[in-house]
N, C-alpha and C. Protein backbone atom coordinates (compact mmCIF):
# COMPACT_ATOMS: atom_id res chain seq x y z
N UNK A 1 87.76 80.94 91.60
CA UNK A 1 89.15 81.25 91.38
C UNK A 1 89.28 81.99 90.06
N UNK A 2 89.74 83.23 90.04
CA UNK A 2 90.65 83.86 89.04
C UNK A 2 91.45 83.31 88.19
N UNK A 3 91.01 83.36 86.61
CA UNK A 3 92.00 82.62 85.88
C UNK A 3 92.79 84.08 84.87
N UNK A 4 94.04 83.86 84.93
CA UNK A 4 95.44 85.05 84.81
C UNK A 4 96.05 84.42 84.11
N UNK A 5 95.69 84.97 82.83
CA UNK A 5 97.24 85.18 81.37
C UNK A 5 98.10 85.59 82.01
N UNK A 6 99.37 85.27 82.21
CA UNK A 6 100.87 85.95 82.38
C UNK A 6 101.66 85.93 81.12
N UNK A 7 102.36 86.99 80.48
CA UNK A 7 102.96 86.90 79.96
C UNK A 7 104.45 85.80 80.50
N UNK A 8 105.21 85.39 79.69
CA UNK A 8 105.93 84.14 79.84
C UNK A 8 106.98 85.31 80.23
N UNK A 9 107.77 86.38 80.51
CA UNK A 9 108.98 86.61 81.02
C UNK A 9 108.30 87.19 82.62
N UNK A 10 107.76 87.17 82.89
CA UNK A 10 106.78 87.49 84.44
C UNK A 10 106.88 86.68 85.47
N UNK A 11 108.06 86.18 85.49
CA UNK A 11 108.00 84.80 86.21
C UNK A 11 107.77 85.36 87.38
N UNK A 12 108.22 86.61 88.25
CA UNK A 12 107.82 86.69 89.83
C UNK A 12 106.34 87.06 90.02
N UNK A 13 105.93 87.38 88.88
CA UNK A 13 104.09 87.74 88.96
C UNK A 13 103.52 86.48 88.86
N UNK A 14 104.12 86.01 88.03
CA UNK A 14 103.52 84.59 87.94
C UNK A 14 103.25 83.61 89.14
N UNK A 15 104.82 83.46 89.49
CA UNK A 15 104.87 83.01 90.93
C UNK A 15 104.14 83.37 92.05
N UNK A 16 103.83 84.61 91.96
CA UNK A 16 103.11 85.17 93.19
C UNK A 16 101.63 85.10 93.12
N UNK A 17 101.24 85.31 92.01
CA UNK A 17 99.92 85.16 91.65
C UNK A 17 99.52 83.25 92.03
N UNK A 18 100.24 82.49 91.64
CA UNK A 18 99.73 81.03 92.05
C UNK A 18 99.89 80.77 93.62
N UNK A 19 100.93 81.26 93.94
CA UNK A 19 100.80 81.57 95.65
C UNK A 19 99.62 82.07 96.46
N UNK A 20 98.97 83.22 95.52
CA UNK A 20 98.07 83.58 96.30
C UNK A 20 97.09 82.80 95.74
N UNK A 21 96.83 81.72 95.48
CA UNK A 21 95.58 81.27 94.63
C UNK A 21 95.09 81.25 93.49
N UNK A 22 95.85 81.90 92.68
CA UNK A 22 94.92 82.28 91.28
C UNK A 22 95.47 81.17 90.08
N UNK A 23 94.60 80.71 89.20
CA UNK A 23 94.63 79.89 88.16
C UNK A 23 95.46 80.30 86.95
N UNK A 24 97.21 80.34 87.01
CA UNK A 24 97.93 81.25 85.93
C UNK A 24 97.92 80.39 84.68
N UNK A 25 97.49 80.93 83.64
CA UNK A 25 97.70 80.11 82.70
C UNK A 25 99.05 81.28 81.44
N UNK A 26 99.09 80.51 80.53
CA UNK A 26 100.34 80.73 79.53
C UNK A 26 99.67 81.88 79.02
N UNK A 27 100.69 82.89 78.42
CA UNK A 27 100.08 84.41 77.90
C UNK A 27 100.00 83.63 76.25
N UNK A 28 100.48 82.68 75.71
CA UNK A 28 100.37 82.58 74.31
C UNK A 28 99.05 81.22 74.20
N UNK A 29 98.68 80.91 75.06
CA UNK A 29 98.10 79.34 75.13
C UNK A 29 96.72 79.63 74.52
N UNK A 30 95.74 81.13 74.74
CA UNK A 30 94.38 81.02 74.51
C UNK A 30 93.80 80.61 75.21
N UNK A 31 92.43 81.24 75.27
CA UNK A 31 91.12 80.53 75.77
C UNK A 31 90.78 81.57 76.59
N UNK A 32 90.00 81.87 77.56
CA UNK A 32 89.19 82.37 78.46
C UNK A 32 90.52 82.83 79.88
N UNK A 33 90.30 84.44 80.01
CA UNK A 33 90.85 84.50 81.23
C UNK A 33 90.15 85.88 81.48
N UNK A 34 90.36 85.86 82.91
CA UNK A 34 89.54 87.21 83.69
C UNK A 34 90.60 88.56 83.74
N UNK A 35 92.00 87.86 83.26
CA UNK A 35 92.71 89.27 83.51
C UNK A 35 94.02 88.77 82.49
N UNK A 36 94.54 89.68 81.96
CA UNK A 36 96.05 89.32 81.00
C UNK A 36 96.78 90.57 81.56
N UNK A 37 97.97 89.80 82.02
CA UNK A 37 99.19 90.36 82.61
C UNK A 37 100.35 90.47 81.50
N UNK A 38 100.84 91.36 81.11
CA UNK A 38 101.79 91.69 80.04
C UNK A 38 102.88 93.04 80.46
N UNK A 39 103.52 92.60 79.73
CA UNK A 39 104.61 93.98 79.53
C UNK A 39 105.28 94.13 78.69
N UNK A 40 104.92 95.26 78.01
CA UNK A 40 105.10 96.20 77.06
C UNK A 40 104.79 95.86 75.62
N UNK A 41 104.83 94.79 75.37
CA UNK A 41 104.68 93.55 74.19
C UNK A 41 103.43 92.98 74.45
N UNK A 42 102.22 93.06 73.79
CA UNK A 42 100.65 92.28 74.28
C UNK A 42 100.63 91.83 72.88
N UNK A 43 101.40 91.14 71.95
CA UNK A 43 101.31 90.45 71.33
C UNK A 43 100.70 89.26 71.62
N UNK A 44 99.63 88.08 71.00
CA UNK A 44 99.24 87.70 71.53
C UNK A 44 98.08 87.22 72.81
N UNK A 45 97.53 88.54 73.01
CA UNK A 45 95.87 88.71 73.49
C UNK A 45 94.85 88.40 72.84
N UNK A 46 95.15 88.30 71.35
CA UNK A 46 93.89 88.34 70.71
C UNK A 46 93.80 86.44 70.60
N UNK A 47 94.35 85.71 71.22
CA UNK A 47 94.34 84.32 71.31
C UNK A 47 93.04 83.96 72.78
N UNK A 48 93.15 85.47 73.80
CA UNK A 48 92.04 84.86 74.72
C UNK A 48 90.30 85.52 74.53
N UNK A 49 89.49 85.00 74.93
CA UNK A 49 88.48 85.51 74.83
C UNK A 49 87.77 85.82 73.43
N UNK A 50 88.04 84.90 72.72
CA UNK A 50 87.69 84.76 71.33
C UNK A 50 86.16 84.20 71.13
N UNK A 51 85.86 83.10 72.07
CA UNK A 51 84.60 82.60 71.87
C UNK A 51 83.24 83.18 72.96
N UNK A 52 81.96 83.09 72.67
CA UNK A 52 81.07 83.52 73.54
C UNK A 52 81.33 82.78 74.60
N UNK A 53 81.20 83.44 76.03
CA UNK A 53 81.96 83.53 77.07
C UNK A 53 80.40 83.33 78.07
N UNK A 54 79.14 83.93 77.59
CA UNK A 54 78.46 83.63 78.26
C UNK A 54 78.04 84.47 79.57
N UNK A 55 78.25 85.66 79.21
CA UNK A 55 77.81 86.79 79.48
C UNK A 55 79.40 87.14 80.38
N UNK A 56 80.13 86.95 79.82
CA UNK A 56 81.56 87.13 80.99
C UNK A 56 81.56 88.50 80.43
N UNK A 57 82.45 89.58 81.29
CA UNK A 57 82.99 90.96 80.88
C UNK A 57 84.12 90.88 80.13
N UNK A 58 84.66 89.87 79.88
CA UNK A 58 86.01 89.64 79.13
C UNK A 58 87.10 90.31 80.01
N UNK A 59 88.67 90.14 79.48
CA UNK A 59 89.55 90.01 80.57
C UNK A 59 89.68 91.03 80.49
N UNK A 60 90.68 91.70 81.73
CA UNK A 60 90.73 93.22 81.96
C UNK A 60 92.54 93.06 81.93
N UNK A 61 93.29 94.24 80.98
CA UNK A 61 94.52 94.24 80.22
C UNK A 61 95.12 94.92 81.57
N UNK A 62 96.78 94.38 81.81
CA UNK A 62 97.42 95.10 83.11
C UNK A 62 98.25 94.92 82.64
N UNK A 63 99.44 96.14 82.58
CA UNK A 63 100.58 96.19 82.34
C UNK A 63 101.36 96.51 83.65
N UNK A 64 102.29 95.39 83.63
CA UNK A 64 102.65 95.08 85.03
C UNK A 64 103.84 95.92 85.12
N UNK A 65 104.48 96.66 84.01
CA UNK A 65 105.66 97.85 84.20
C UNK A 65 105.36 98.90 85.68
N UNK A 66 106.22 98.67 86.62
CA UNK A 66 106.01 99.44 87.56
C UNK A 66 104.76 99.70 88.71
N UNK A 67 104.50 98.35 88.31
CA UNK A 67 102.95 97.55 89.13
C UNK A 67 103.69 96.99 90.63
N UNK A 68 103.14 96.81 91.65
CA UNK A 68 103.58 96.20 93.12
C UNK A 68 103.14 94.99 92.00
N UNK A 69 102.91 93.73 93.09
CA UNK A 69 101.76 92.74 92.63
C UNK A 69 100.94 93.03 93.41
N UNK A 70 100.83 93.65 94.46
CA UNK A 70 99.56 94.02 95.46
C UNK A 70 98.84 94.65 94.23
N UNK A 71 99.05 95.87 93.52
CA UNK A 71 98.20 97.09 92.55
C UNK A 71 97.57 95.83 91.37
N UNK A 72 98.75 95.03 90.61
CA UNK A 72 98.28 93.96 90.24
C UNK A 72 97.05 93.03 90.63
N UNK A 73 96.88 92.84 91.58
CA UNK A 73 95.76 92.23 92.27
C UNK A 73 94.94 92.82 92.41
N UNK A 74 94.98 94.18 92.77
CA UNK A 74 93.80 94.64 92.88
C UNK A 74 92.82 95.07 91.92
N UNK A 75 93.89 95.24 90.38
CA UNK A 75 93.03 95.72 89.24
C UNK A 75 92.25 94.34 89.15
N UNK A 76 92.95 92.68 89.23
CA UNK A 76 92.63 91.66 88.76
C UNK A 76 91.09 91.95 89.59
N UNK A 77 91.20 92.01 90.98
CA UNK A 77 89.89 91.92 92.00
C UNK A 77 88.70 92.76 91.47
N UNK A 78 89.06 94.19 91.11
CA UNK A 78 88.49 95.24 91.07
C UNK A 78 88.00 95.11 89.74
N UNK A 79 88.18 94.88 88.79
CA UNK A 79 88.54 94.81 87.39
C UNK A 79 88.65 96.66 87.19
N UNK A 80 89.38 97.65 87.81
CA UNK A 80 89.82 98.76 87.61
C UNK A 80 90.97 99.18 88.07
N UNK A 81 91.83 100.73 87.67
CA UNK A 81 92.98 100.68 88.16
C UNK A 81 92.58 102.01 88.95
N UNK A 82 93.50 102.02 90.57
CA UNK A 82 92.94 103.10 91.24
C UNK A 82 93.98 104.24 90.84
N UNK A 83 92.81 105.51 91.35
CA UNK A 83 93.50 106.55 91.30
C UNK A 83 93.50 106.88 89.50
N UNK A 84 92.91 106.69 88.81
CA UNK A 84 93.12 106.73 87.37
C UNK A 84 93.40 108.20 87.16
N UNK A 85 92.38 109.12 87.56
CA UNK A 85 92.00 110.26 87.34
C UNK A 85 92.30 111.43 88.33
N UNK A 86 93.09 110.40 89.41
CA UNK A 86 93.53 111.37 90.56
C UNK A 86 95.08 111.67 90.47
């Protein structure tokens, strides 16, 4: 299971993301996550992924401004965003 920083005003990403399964934890709480969900304000990132992780890739940053939650998910899955360059 996917563990997902949400920023705290994200409540329908939030919501949707624990619906589909994924482990949401608090955007200010710290510790280890595979993806941080924010908007516009990423104050507060530098609280996750602070300690050796143990060969993890560290979390991958999504700014959910004008994101489906489907595109959301998929960067979380993919750890990339499509179409970057297209």
């Amino acid at each position: 299971m996917k563990r997902v920083a949400v920023q705290q005003n994200l409540h329908k990403v939030r919501e949707e993301l624990e619906n589909r399964g994924y482990e949401v934890v608090n955007f200010n709480s710290g510790g280890n996550a595979d993806a941080i969900v924010y908007i516009d304000d990423y104050n507060g990132i530098q609280n996750f992924n602070n300690e050796d992780s143990n060969g993890s890739l560290g979390a991958v940053l999504i700014n959910a401004r004008n994101k489906s939650i489907d595109q959301i998910i998929y960067v979380i899955e993919t750890r990339r965003y499509e179409g970057l360059f297209t």
